[in-house]
N, C-alpha and C. Protein backbone atom coordinates (compact mmCIF):
# COMPACT_ATOMS: atom_id res chain seq x y z
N UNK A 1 10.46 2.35 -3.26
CA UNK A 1 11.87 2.36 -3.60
C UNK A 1 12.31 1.02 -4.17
N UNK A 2 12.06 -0.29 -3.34
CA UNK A 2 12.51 -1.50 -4.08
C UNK A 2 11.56 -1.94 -5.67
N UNK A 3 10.34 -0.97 -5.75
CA UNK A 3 9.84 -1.28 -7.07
C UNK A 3 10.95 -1.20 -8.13
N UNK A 4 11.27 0.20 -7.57
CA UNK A 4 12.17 1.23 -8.77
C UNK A 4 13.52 0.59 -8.85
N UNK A 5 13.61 -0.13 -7.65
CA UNK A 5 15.32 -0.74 -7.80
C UNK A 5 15.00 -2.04 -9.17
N UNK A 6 13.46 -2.52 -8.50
CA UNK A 6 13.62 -4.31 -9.54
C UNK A 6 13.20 -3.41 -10.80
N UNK A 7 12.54 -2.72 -10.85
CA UNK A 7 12.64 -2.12 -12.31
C UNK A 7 13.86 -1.55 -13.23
N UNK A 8 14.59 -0.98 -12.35
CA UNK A 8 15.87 -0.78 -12.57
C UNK A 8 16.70 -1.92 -12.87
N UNK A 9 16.79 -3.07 -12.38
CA UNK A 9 17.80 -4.20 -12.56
C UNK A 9 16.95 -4.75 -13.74
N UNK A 10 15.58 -4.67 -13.99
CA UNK A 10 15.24 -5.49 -15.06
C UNK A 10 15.71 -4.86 -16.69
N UNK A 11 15.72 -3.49 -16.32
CA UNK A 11 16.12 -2.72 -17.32
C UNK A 11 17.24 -2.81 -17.83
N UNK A 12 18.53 -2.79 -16.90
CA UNK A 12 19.80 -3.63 -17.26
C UNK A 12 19.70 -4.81 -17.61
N UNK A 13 18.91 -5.87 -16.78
CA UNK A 13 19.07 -7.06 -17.80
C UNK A 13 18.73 -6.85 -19.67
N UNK A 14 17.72 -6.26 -19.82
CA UNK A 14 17.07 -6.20 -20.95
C UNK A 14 18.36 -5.22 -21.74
N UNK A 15 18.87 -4.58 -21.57
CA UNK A 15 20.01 -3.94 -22.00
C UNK A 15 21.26 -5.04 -22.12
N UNK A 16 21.46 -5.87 -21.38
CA UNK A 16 22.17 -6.61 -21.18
C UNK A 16 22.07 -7.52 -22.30
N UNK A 17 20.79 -7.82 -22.57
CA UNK A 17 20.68 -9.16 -23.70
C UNK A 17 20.55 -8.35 -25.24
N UNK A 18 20.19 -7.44 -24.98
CA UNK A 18 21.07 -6.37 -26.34
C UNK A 18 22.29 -6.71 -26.27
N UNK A 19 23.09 -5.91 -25.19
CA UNK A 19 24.54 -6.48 -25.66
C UNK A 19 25.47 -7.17 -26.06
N UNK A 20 24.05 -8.75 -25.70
CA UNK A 20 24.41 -9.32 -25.90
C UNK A 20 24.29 -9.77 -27.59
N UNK A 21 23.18 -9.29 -27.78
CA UNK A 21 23.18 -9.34 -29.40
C UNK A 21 23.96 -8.85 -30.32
N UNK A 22 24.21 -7.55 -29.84
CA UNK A 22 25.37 -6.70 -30.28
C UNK A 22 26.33 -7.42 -30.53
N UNK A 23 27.00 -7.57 -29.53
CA UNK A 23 28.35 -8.45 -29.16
C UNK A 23 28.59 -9.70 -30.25
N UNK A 24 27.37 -10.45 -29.87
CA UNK A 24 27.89 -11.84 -31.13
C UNK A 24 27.21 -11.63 -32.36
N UNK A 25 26.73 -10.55 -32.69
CA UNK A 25 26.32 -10.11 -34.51
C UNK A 25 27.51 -9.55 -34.79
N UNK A 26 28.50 -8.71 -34.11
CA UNK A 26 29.46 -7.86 -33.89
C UNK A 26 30.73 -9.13 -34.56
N UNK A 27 31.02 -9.63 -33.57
CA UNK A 27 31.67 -11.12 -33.90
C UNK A 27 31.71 -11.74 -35.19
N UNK A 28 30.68 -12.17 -35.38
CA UNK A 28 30.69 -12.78 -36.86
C UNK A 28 30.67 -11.94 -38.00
N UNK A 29 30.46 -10.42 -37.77
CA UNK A 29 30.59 -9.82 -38.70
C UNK A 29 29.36 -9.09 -39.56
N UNK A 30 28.02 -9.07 -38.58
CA UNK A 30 26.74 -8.75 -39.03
C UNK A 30 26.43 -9.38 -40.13
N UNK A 31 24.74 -8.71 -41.03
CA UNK A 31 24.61 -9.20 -41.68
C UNK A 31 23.34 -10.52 -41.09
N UNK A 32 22.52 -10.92 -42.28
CA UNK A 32 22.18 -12.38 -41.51
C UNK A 32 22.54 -13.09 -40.75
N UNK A 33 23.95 -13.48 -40.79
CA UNK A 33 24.31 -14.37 -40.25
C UNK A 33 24.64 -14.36 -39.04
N UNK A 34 25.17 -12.83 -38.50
CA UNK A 34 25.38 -11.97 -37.68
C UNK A 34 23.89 -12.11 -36.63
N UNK A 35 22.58 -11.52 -37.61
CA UNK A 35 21.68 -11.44 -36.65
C UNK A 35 21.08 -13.15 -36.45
N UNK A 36 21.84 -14.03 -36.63
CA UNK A 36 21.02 -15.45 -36.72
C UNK A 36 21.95 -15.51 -35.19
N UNK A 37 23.12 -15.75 -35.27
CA UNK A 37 23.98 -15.76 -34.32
C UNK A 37 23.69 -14.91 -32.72
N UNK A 38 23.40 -13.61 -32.80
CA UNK A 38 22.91 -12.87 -31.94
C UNK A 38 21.89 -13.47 -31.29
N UNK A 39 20.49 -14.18 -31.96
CA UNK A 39 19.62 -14.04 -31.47
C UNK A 39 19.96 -15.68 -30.82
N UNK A 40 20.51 -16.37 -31.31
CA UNK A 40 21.11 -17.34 -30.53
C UNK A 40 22.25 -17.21 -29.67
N UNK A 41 22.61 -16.53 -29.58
CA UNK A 41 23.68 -15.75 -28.38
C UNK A 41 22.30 -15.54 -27.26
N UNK A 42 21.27 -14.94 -27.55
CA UNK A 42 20.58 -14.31 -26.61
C UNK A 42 19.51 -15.28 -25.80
N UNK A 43 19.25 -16.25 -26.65
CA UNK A 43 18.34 -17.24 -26.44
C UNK A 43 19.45 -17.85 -25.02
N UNK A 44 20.71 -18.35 -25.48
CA UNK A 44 21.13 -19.35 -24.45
C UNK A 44 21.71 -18.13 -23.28
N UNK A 45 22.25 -17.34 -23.48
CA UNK A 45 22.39 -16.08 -22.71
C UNK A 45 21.17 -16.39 -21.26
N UNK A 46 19.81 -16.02 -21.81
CA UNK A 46 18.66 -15.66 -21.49
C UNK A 46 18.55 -17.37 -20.79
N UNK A 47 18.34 -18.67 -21.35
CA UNK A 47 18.54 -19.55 -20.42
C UNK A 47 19.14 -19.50 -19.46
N UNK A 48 20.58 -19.52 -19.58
CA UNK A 48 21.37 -19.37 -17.93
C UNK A 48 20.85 -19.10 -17.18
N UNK A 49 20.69 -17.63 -17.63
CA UNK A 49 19.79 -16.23 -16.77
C UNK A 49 18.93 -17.07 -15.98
N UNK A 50 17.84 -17.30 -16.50
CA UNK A 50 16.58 -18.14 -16.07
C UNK A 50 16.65 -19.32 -15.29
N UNK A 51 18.13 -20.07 -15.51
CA UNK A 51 18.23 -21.60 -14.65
C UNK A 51 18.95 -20.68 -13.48
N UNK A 52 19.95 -19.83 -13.60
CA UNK A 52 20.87 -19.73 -12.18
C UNK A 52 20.94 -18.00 -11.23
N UNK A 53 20.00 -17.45 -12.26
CA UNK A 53 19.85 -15.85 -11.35
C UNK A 53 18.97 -15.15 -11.30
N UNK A 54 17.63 -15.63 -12.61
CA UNK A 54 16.49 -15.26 -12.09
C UNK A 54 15.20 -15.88 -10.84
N UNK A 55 14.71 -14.74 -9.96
CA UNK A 55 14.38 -14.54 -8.86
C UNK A 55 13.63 -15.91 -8.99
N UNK A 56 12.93 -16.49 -9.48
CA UNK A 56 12.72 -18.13 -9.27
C UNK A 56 12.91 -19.44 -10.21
N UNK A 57 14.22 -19.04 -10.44
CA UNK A 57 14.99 -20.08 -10.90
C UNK A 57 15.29 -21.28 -9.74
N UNK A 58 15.25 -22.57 -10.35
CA UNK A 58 15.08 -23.71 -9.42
C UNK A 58 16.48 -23.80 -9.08
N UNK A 59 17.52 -23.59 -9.36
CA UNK A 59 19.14 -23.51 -8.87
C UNK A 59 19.26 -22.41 -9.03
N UNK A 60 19.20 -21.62 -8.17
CA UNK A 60 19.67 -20.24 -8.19
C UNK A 60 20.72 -20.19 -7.25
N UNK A 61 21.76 -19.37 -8.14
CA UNK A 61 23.15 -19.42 -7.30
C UNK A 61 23.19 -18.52 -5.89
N UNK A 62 23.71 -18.77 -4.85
CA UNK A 62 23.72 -18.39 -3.68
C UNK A 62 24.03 -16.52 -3.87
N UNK A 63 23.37 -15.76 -3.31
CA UNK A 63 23.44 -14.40 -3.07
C UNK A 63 24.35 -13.61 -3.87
N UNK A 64 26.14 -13.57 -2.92
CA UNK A 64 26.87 -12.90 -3.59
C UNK A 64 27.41 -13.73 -5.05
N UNK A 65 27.43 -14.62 -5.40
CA UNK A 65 27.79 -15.16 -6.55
C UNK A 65 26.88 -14.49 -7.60
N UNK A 66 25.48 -15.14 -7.22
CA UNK A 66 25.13 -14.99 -8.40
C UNK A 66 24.89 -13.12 -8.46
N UNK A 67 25.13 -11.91 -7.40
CA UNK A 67 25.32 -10.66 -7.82
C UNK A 67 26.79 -10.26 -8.57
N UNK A 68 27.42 -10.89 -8.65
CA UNK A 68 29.08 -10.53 -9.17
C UNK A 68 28.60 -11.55 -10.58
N UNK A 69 28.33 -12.76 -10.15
CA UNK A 69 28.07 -13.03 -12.02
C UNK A 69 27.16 -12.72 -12.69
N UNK A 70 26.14 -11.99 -12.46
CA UNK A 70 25.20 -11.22 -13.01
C UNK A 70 25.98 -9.75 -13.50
N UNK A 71 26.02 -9.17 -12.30
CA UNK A 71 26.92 -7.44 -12.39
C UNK A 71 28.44 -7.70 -13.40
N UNK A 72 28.70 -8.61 -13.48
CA UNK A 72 30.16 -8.89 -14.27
C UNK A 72 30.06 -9.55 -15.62
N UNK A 73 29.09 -10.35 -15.66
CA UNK A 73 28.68 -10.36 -17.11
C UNK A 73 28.04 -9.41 -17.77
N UNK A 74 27.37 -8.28 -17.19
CA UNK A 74 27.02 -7.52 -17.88
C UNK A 74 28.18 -6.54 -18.31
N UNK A 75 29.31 -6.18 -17.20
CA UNK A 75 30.03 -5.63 -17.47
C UNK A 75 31.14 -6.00 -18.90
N UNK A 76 31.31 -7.24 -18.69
CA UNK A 76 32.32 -7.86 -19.59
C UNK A 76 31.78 -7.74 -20.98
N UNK A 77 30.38 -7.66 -21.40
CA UNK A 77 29.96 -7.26 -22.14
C UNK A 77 30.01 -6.18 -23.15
N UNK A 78 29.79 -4.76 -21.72
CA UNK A 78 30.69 -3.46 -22.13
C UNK A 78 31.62 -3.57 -22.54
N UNK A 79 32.85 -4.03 -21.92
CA UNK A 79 34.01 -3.61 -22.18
C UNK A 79 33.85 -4.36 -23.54
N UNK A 80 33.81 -5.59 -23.59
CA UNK A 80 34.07 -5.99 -25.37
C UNK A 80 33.65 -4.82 -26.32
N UNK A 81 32.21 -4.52 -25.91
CA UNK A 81 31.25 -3.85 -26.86
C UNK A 81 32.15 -2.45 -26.84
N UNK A 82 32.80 -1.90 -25.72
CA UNK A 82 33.72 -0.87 -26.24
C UNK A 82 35.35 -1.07 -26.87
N UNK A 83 35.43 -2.36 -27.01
CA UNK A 83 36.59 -2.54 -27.77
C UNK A 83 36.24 -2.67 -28.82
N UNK A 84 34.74 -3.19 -29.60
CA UNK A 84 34.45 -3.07 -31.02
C UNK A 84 33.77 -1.90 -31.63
N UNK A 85 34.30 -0.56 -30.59
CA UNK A 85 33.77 0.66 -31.07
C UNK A 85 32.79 1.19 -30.65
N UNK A 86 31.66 -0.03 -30.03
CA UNK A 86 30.58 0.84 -29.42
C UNK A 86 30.44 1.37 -28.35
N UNK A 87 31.41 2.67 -28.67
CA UNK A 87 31.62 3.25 -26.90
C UNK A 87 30.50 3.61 -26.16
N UNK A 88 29.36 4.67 -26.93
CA UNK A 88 28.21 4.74 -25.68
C UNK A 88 27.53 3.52 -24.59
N UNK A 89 27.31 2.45 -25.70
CA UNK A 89 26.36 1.67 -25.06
C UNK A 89 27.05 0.58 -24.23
N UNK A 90 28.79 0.14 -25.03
CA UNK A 90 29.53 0.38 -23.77
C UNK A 90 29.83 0.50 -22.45
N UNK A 91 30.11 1.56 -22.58
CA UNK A 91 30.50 2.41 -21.22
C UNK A 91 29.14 2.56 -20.24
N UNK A 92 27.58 2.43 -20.82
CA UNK A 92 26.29 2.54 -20.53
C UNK A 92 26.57 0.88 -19.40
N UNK A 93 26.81 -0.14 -20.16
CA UNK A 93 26.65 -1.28 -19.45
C UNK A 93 27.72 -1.76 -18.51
N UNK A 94 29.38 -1.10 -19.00
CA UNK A 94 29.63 -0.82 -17.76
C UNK A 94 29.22 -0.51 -16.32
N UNK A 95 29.11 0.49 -16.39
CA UNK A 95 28.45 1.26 -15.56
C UNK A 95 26.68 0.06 -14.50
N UNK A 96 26.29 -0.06 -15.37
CA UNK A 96 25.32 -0.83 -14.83
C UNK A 96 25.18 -2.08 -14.68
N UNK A 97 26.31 -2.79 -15.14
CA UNK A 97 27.21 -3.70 -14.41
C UNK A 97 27.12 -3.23 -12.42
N UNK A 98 27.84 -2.63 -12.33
CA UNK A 98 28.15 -2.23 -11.16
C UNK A 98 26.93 -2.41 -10.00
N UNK A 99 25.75 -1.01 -10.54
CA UNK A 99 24.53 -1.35 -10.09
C UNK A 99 23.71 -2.03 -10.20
N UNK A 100 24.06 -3.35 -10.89
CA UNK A 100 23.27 -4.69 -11.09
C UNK A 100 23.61 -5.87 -9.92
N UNK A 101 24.97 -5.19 -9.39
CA UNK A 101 25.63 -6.36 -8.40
C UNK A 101 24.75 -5.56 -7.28
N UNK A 102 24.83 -4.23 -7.12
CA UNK A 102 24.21 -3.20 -5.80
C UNK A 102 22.74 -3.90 -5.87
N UNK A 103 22.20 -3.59 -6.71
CA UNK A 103 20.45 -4.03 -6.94
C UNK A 103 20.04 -5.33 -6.51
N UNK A 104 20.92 -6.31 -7.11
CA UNK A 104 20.72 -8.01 -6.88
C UNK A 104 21.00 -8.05 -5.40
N UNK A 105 22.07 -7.39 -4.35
CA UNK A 105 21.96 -7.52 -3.42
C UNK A 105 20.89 -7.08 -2.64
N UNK A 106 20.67 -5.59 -2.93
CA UNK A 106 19.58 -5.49 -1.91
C UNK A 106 18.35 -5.76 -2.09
N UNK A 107 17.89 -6.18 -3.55
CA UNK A 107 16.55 -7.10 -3.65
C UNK A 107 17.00 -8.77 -2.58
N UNK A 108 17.86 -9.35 -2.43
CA UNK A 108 17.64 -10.07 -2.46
C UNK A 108 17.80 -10.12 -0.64
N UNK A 109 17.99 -8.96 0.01
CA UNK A 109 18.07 -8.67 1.35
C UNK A 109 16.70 -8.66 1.59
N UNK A 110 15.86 -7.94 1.07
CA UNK A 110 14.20 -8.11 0.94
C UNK A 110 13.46 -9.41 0.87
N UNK A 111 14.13 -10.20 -0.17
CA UNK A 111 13.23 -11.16 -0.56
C UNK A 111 13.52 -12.11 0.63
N UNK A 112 15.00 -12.32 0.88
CA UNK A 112 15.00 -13.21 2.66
C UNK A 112 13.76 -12.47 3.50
N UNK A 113 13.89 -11.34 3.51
CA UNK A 113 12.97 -10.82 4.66
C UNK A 113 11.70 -10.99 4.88
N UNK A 114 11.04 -11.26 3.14
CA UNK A 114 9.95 -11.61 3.13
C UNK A 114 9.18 -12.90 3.15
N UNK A 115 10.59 -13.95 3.60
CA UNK A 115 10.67 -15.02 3.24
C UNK A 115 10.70 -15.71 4.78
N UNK A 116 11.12 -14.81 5.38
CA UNK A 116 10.57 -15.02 7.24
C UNK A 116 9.85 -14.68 7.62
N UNK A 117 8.88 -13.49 6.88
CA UNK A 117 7.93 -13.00 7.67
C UNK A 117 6.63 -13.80 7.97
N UNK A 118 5.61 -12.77 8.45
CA UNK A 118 4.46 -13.80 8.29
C UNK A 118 3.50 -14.29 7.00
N UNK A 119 3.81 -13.45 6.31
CA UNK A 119 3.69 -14.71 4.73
C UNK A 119 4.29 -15.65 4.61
N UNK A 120 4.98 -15.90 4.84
CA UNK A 120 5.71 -17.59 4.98
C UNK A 120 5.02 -18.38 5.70
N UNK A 121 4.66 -17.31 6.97
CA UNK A 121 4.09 -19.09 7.46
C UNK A 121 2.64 -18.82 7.31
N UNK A 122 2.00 -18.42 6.44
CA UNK A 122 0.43 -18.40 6.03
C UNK A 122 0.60 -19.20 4.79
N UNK A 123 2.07 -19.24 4.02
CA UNK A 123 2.21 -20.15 2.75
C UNK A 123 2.46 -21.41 3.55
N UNK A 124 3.13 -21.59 4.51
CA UNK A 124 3.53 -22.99 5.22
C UNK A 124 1.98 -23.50 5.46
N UNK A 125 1.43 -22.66 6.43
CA UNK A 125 -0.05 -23.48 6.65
C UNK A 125 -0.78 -23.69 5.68
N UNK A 126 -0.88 -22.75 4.61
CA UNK A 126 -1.80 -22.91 3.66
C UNK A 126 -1.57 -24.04 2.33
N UNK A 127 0.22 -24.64 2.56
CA UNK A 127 0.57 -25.61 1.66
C UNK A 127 0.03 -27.03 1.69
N UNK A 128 -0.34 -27.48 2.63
CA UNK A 128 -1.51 -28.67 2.90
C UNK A 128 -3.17 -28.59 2.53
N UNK A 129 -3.21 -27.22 2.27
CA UNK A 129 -4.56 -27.19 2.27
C UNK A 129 -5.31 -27.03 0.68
N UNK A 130 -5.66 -28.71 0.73
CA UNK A 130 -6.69 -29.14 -0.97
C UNK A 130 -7.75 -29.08 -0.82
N UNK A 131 -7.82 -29.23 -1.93
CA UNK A 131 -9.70 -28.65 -2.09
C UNK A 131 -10.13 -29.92 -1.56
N UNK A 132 -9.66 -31.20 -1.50
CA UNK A 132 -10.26 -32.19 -0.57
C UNK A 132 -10.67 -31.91 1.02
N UNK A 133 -9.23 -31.15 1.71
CA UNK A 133 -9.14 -31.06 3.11
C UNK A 133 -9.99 -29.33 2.90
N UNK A 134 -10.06 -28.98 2.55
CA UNK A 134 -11.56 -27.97 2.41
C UNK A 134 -12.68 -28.55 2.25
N UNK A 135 -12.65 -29.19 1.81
CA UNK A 135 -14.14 -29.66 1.56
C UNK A 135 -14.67 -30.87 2.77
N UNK A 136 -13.96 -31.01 3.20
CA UNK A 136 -14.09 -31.88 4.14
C UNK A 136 -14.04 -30.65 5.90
N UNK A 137 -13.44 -29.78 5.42
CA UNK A 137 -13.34 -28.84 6.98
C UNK A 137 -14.95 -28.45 6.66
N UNK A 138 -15.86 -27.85 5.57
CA UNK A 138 -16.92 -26.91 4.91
C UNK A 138 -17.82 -28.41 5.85
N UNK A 139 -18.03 -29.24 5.53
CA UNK A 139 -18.89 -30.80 6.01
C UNK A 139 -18.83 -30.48 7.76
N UNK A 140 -17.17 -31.06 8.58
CA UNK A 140 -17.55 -30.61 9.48
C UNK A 140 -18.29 -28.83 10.40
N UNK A 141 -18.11 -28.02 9.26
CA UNK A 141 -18.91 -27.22 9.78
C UNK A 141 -20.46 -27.14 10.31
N UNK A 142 -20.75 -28.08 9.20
CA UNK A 142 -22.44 -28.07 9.06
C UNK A 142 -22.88 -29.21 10.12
């Protein structure tokens, strides 16, 4: 089930950075200049993304924030994109707006969980351990 959820939220993102292309080719008026603009809309779009809400981003914004500014930028998206006519795809990211804030939460109810369990502390013990202090445990064996 949580495969299908992160597959699901990745799918909105990726819809999302369409929209976002949409949106600022839309803006300037298409055309080259339109798609030069878009794909630089999407590039810095897609940074943010990456510094403050993707799953290992080094500042990643705290839980419910970064699910409402994730789920709400996608939404705000829609709505523009249905004020410049493009009602399906639109009303599409509306909509998954919504379940992008639902998804980001309960992935991220998981990822705490997995983050106490006992993989954590097999990553805790195992974070000291170099191929020096191996190679040196392999010696006292013998």
């Amino acid at each position: 089930m949580l495969v299908v959820l992160a597959l699901l939220a990745f799918v909105i993102e990726f819809a999302f950075m369409v929209g976002v292309f949409l949106l600022a080719s839309g803006l300037v008026g298409g055309g080259l200049g339109g798609a030069v603009v878009g794909v630089l809309a999407v590039v810095l779009v897609a940074a943010l993304w990456g510094l403050f809400i993707a799953p290992k981003a080094r500042r990643r914004l705290p839980k419910v924030v970064r699910a409402l500014a994730s789920g709400g930028g996608v939404a705000v998206v829609g709505a523009v994109l249905l004020g410049l006519g493009r009602e399906r795809f639109g009303l599409v990211l509306l909509g998954a707006g919504l379940v992008l804030v639902l998804a980001q939460l309960v992935l991220d109810e998981t990822d705490a969980g997995r983050a106490n369990g006992p993989a954590a502390a097999n990553r805790a013990r195992d974070a000291g351990d170099t191929r020096r202090s191996r190679r040196s445990q392999r010696s006292r064996r013998r």
